[in-house]
Protein backbone atom coordinates (compact mmCIF):
# COMPACT_ATOMS: atom_id res chain seq x y z
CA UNK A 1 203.13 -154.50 67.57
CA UNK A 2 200.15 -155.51 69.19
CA UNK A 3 199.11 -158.29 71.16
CA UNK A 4 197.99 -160.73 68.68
CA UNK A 5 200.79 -159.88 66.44
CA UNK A 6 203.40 -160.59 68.98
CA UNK A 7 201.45 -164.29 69.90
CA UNK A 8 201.97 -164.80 66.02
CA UNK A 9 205.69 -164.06 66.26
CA UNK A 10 205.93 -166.11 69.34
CA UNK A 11 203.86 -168.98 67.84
CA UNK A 12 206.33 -168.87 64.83
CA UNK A 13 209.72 -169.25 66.82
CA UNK A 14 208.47 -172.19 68.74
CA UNK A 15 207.46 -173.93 65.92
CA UNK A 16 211.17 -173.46 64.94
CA UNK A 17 212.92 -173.87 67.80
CA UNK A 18 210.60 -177.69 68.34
CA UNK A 19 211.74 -178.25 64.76
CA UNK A 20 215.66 -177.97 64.87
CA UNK A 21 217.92 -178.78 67.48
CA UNK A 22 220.50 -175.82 66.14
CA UNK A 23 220.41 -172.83 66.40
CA UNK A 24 222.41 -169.70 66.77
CA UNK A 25 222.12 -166.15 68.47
CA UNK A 26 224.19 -163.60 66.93
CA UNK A 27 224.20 -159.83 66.92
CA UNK A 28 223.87 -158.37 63.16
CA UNK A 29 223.62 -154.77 64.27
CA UNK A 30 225.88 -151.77 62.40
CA UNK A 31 225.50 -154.66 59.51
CA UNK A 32 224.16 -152.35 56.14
CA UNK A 33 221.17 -153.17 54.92
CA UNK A 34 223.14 -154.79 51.76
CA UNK A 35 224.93 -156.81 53.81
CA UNK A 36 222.15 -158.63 55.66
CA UNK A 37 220.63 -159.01 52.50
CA UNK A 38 223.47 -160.73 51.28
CA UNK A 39 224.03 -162.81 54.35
CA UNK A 40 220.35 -164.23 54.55
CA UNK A 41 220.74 -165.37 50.43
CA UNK A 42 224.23 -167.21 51.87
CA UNK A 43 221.68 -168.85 54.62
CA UNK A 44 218.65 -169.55 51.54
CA UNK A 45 221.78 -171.15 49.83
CA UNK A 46 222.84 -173.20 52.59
CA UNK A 47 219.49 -174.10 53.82
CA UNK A 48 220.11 -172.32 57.10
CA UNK A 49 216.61 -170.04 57.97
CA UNK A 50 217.88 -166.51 59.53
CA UNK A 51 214.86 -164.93 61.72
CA UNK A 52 215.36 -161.74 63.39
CA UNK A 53 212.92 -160.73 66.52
CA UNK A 54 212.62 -159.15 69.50
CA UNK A 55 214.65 -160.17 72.38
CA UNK A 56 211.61 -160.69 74.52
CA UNK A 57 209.41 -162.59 71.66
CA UNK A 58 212.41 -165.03 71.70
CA UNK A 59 212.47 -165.31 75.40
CA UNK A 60 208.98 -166.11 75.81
CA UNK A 61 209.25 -168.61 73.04
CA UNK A 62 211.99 -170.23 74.82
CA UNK A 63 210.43 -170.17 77.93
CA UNK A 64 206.95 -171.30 76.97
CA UNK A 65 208.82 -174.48 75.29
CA UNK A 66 211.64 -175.59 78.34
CA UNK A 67 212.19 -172.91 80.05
CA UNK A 68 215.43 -174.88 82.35
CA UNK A 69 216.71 -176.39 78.77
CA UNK A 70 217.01 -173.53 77.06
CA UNK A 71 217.98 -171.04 80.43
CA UNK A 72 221.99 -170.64 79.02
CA UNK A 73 220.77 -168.73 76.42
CA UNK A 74 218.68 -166.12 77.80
CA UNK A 75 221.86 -163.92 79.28
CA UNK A 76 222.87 -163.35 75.27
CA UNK A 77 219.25 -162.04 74.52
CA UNK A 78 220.58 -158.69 74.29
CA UNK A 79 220.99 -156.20 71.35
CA UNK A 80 219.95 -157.04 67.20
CA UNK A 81 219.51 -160.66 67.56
CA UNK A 82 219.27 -162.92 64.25
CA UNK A 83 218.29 -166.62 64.99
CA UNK A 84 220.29 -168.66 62.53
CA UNK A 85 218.36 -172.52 62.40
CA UNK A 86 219.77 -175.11 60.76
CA UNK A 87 219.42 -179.02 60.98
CA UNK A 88 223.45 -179.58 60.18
CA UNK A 89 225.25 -178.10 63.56
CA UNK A 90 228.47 -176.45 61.75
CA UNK A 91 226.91 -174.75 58.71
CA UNK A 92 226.24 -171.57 60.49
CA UNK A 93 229.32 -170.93 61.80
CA UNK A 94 230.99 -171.66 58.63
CA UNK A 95 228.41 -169.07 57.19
CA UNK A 96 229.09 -166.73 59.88
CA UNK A 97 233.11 -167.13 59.36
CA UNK A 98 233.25 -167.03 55.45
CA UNK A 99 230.69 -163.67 55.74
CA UNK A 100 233.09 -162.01 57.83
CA UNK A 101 236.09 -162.90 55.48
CA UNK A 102 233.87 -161.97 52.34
CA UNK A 103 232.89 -158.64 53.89
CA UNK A 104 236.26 -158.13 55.88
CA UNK A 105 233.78 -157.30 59.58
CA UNK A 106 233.73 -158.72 62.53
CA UNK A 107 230.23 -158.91 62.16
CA UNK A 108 228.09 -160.93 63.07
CA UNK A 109 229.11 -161.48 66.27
CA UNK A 110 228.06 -165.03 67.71
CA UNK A 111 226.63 -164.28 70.94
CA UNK A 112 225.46 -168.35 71.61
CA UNK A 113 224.76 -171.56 69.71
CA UNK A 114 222.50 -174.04 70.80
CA UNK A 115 223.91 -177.03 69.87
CA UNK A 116 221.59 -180.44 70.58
CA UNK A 117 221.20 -179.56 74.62
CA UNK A 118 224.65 -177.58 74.58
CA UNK A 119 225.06 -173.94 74.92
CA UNK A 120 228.24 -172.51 73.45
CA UNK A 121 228.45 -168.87 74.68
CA UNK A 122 230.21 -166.10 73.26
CA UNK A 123 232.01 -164.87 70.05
CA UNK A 124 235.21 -166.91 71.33
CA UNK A 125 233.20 -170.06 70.37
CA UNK A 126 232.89 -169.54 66.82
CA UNK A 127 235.92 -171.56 65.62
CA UNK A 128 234.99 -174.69 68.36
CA UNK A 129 231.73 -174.93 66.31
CA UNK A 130 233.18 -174.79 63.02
CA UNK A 131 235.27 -177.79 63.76
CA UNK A 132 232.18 -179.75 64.60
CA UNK A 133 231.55 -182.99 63.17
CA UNK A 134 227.47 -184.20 62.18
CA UNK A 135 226.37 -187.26 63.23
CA UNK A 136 226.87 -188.95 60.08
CA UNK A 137 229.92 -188.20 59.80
CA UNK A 138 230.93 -189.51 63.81
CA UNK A 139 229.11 -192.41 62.54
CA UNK A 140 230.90 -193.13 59.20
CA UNK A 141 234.50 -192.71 61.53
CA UNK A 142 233.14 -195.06 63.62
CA UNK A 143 232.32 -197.47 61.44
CA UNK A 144 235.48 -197.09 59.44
CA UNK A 145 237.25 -198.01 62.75
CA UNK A 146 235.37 -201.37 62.97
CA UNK A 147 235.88 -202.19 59.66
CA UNK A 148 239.71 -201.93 59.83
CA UNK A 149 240.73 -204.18 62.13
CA UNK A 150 238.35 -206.90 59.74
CA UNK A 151 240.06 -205.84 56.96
CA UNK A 152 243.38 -206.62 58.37
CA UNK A 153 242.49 -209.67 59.68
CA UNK A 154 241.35 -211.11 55.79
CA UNK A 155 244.12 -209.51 54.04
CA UNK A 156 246.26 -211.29 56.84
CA UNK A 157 244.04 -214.79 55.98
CA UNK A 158 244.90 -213.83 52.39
CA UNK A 159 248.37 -212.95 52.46
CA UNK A 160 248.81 -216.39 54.35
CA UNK A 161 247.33 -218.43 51.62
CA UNK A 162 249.43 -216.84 48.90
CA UNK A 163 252.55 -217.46 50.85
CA UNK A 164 251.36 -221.48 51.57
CA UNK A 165 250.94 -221.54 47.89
CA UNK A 166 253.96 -220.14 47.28
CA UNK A 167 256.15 -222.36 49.62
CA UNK A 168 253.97 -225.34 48.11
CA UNK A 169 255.85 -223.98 44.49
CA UNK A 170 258.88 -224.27 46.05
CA UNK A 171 258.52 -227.85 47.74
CA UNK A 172 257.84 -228.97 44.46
CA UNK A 173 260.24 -227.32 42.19
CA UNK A 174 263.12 -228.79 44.84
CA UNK A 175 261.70 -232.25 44.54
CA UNK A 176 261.77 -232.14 40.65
């Protein structure tokens, strides 16, 4: 690679790294050719972009954008490294964890996830991110726990209406 080329390369992971705030390092090597083929059409499915590069390219990407922000992630630039980006936090681990079930591997290994500001390092971290919840849905819990002590309240307000009715209907069938 020349000089220009590897610019281009660089140029080409900032632009991804500005434009998600996800993204995952993993390791794809002793992976067959067939299998990577197959794992970047589960990412094209999923709308999750897979880029392999140099370890180097990656780091001066990194660096060139925040190079303190993104500083827990330069220890697992080691190895095959495949950038996994993806706007929805969880989607690449559940990639990464239905892949290895599908192919029966341990591969790929998650080396680090970059996860809005927080670095999750190591393989051991793969089932933590899969149990991560997206904003909208933190935001539909939340609402749904506002909403429930309103909708006790009125059903309350309701149930006490029906019940004054109902002792009304018995006031007056004693007086008749």
């Amino acid at each position: 690679m020349n000089k220009d080329q590897k610019n281009e390369v660089i140029e080409l992971l900032k632009d991804k790294f500005n434009q998600y705030n996800n993204f995952y390092v993993t390791n794809t090597e002793s992976l067959t050719v067939e299998q990577v083929g197959k794992l970047r059409r589960i990412c094209f499915d999923k709308k999750v972009e897979m880029k392999v590069a140099k370890n180097t390219l990656i780091k001066k990407a990194l660096e060139s954008i925040d190079s303190t922000r993104f500083s827990g992630v330069y220890e697992s630039l080691n190895g095959v490294t495949a950038l996994l980006f993806s706007e929805n936090a969880k989607e690449p681990a559940m990639i990464i964890t239905s892949f290895r079930k599908d192919a029966n591997t341990e591969k790929p290994i998650l080396k680090a996830a970059f996860i809005d500001g927080d670095v999750f390092e190591g393989n051991d971290q793969l089932k933590t991110l899969t149990t991560l919840k997206s904003k909208q849905d933190l935001i539909g819990e939340i609402i749904g726990l506002l909403q429930s002590p309103a909708k006790n309240v009125i059903s309350g307000l309701n149930a006490g209406a029906k019940l004054a009715g109902l002792i009304k209907a018995l006031e007056d069938r004693a007086a008749n």
